[in-house]
Protein backbone atom coordinates (compact mmCIF):
# COMPACT_ATOMS: atom_id res chain seq x y z
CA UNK A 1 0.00 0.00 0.00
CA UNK A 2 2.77 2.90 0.83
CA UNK A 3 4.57 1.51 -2.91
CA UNK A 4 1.15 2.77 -4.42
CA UNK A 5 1.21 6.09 -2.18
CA UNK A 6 4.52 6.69 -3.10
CA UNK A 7 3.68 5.64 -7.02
CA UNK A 8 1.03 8.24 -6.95
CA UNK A 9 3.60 11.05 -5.83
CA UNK A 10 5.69 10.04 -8.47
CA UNK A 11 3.10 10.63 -11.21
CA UNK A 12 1.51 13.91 -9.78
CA UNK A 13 5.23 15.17 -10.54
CA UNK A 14 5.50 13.84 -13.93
CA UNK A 15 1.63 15.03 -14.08
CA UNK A 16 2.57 18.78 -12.91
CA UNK A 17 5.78 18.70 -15.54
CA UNK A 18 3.11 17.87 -18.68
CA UNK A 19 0.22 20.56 -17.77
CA UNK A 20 2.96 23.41 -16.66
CA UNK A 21 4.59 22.71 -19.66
CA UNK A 22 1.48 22.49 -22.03
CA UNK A 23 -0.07 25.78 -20.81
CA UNK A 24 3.38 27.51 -20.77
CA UNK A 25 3.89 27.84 -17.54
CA UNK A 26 7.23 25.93 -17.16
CA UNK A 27 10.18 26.49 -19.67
CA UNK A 28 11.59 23.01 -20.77
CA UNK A 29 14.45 22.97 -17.95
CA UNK A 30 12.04 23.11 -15.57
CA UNK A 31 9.80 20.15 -17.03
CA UNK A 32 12.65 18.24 -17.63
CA UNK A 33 13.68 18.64 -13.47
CA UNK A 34 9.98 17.24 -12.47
CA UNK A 35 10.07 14.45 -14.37
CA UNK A 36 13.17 13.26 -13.27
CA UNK A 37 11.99 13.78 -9.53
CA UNK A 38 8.93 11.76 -10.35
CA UNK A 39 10.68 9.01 -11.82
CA UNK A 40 13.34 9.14 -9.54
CA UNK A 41 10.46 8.49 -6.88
CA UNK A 42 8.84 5.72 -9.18
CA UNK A 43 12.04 3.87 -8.84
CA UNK A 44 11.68 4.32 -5.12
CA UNK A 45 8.02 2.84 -5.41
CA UNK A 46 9.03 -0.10 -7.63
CA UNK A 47 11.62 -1.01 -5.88
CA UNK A 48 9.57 -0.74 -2.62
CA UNK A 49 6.68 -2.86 -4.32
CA UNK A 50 9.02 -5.60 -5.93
CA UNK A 51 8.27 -4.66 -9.02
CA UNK A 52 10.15 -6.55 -12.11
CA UNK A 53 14.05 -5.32 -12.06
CA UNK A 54 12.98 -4.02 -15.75
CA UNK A 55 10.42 -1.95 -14.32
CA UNK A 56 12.77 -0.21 -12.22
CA UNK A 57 15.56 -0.18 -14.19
CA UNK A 58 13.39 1.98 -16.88
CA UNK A 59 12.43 4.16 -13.97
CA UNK A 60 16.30 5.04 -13.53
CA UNK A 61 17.05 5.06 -17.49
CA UNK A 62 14.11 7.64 -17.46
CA UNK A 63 15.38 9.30 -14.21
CA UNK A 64 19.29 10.05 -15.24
CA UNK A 65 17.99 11.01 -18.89
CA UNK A 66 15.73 13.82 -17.60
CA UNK A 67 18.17 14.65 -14.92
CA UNK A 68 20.72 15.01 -17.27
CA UNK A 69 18.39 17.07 -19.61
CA UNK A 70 17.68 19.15 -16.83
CA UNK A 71 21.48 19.93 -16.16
CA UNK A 72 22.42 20.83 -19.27
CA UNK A 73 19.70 22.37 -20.37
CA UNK A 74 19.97 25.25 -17.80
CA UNK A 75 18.43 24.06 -14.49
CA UNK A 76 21.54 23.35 -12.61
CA UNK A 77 23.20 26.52 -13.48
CA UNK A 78 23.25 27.57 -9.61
CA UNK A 79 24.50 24.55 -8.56
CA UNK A 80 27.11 24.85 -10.97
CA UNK A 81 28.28 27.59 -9.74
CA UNK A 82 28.35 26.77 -6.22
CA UNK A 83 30.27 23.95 -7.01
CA UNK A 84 32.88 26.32 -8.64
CA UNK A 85 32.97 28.50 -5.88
CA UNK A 86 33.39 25.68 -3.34
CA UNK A 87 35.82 24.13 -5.82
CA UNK A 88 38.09 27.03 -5.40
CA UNK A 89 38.73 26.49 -1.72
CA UNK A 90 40.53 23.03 -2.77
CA UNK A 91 42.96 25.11 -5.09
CA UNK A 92 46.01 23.59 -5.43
CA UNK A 93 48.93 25.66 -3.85
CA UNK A 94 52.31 25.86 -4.22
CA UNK A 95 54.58 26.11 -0.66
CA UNK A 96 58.51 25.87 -0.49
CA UNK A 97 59.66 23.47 1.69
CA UNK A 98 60.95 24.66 5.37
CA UNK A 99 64.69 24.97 5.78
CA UNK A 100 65.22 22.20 7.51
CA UNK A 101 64.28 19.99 5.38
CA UNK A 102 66.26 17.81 3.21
């Protein structure tokens, strides 16, 4: 019973991603991000309801595909750059050795 409540989840964001889109309210990025959280939560629910491994396994395919479409087309461009930023912290440096050392 939860593997159908979390099913249903799943499809009200897939749901959201195909009416926002149709009326225009959603650019493409942002279509592309809901359906990869809904799938990503079908996979939850199939694998929570022993579903066939196919089943779930086209859940992920569909998952990293919209994910990815998401990320490159635009939607992770914040997290991008927060990654950069926090990226530059791990710089490497170059020190000179003390002068004891041999």
């Amino acid at each position: 019973m939860i593997a159908v409540g979390i099913s249903v989840a799943g499809l009200a964001f897939i749901l959201t991603g195909l009416l926002g889109s149709d009326r225009g309210l959603l650019e493409k990025y942002q279509m592309h991000g809901l359906f990869s959280l809904g799938n990503v939560i079908q996979m939850v629910s199939s694998a929570v309801g022993h579903l066939p491994t196919f089943v779930t396994a086209l859940d992920a395919a569909a998952a990293a595909y919209f994910g990815w479409a998401w990320w490159t087309g635009g939607g992770g461009d914040d997290a991008k750059r927060r990654l950069r930023s926090a990226l530059k912290a791990f710089a490497p440096v170059r020190r000179t050795a003390p002068q004891g050392a041999s």
